[in-house]
N, C-alpha and C. Protein backbone atom coordinates (compact mmCIF):
# COMPACT_ATOMS: atom_id res chain seq x y z
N UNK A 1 93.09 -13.70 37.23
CA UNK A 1 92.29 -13.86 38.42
C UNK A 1 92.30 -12.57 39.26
N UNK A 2 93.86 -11.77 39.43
CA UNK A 2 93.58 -10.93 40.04
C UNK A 2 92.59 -9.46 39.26
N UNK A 3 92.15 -9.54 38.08
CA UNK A 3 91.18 -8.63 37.60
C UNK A 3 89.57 -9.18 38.08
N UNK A 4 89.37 -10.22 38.13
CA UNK A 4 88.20 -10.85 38.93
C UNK A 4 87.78 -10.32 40.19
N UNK A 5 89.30 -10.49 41.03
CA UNK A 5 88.95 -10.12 42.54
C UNK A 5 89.12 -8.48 42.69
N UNK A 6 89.33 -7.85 41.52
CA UNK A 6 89.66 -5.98 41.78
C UNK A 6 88.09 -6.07 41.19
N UNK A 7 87.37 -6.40 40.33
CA UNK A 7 86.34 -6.43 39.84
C UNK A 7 84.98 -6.41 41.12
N UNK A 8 85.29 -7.58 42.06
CA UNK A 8 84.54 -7.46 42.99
C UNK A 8 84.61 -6.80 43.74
N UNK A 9 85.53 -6.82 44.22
CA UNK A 9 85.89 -5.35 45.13
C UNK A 9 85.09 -3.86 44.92
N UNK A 10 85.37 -3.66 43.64
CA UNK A 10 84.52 -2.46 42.89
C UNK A 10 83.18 -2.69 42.79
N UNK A 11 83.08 -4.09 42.90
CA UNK A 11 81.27 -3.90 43.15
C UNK A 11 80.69 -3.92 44.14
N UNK A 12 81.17 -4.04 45.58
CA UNK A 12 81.15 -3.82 46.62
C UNK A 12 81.06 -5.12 47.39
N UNK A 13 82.18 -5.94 46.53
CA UNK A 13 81.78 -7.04 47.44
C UNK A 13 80.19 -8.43 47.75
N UNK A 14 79.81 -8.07 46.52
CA UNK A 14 79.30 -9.16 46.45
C UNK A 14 78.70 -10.82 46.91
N UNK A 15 77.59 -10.84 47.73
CA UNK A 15 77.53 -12.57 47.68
C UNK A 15 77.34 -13.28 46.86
N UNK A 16 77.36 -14.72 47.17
CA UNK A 16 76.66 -15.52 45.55
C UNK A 16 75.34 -15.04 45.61
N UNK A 17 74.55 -15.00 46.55
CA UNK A 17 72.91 -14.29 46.29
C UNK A 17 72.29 -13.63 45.45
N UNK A 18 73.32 -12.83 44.89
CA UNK A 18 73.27 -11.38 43.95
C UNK A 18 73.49 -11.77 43.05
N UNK A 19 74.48 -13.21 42.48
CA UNK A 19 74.70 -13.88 41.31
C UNK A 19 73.43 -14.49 40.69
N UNK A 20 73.78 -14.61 39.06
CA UNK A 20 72.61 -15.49 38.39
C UNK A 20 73.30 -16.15 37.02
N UNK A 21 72.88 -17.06 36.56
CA UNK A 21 73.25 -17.30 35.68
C UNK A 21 72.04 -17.64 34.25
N UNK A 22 72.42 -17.61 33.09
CA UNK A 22 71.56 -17.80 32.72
C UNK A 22 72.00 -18.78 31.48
N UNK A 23 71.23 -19.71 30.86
CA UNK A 23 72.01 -20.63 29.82
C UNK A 23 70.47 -21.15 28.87
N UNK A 24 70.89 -20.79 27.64
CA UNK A 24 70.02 -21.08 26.51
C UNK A 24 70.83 -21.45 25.29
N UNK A 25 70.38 -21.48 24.19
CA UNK A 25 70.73 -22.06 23.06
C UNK A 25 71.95 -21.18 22.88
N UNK A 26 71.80 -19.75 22.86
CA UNK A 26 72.64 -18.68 22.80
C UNK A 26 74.55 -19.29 23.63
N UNK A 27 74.33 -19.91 24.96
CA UNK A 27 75.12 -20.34 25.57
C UNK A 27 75.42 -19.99 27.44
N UNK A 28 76.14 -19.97 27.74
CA UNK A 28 75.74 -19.77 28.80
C UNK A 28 76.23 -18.17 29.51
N UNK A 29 76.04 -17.19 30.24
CA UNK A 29 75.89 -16.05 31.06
C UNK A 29 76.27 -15.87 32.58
N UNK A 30 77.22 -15.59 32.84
CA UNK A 30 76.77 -15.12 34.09
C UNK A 30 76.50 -13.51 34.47
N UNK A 31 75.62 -13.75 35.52
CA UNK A 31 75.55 -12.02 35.68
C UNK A 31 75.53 -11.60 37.44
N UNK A 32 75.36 -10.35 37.48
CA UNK A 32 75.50 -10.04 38.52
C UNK A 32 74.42 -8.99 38.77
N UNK A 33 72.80 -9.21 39.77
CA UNK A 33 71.84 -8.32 40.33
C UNK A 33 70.56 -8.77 39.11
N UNK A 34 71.14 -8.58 37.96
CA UNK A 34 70.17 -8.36 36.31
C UNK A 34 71.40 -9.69 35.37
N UNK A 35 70.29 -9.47 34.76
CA UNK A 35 71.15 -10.64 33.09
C UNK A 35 71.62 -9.72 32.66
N UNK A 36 71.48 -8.22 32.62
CA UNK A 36 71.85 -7.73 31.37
C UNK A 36 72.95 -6.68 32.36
N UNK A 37 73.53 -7.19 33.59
CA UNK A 37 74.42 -6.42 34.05
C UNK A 37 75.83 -7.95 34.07
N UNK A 38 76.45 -8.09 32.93
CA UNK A 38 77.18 -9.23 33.05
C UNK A 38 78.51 -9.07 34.20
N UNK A 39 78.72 -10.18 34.69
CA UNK A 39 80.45 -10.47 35.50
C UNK A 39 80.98 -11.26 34.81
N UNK A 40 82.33 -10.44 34.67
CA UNK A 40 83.80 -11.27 34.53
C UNK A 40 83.56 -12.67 34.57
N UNK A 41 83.84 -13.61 33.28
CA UNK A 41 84.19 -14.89 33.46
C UNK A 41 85.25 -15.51 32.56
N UNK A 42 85.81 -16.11 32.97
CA UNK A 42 87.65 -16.42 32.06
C UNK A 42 87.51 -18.10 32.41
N UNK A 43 88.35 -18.93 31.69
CA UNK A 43 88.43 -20.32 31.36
C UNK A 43 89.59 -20.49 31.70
N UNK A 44 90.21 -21.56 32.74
CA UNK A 44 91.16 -21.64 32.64
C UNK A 44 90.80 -23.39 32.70
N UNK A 45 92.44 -23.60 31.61
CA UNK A 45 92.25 -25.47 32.09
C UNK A 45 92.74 -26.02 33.92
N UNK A 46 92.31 -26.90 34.24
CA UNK A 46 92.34 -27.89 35.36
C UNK A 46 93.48 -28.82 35.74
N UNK A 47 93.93 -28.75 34.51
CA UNK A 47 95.04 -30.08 33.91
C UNK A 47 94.04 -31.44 33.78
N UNK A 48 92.69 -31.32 33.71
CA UNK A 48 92.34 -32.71 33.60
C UNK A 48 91.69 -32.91 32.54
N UNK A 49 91.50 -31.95 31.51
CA UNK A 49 90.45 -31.70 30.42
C UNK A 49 89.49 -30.96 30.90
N UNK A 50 88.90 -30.36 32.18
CA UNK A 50 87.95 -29.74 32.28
C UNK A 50 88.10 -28.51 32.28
N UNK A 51 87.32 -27.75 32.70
CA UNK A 51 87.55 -26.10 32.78
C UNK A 51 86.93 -25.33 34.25
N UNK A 52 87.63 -24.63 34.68
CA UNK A 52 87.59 -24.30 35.85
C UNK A 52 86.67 -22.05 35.60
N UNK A 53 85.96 -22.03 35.88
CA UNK A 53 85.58 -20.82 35.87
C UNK A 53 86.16 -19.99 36.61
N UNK A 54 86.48 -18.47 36.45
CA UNK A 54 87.33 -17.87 37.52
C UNK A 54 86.72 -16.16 37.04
């Protein structure tokens, strides 16, 4: 997590506004400004079976 938050930092801080996501057969994307400028995304479990994005 803390490579996530040095990540944003370096991008100057970021809102969700600037976020996008994108999801097709391929699977799912997130990005940041463009699709083809991707952000950091890691899986962690919940403890409940689900998955928490970070």
């Amino acid at each position: 997590m803390a490579d996530a938050h040095l990540w944003w930092i370096g991008q100057g801080r970021p809102g969700f506004e600037r976020f996008g996501l994108t999801v097709d057969v391929d699977g799912e994307r997130v990005w940041l400004d463009r699709p083809d400028h991707p952000a950091p995304v890691g899986v962690r479990g919940d403890g409940k079976g689900g998955a928490i994005r970070t």
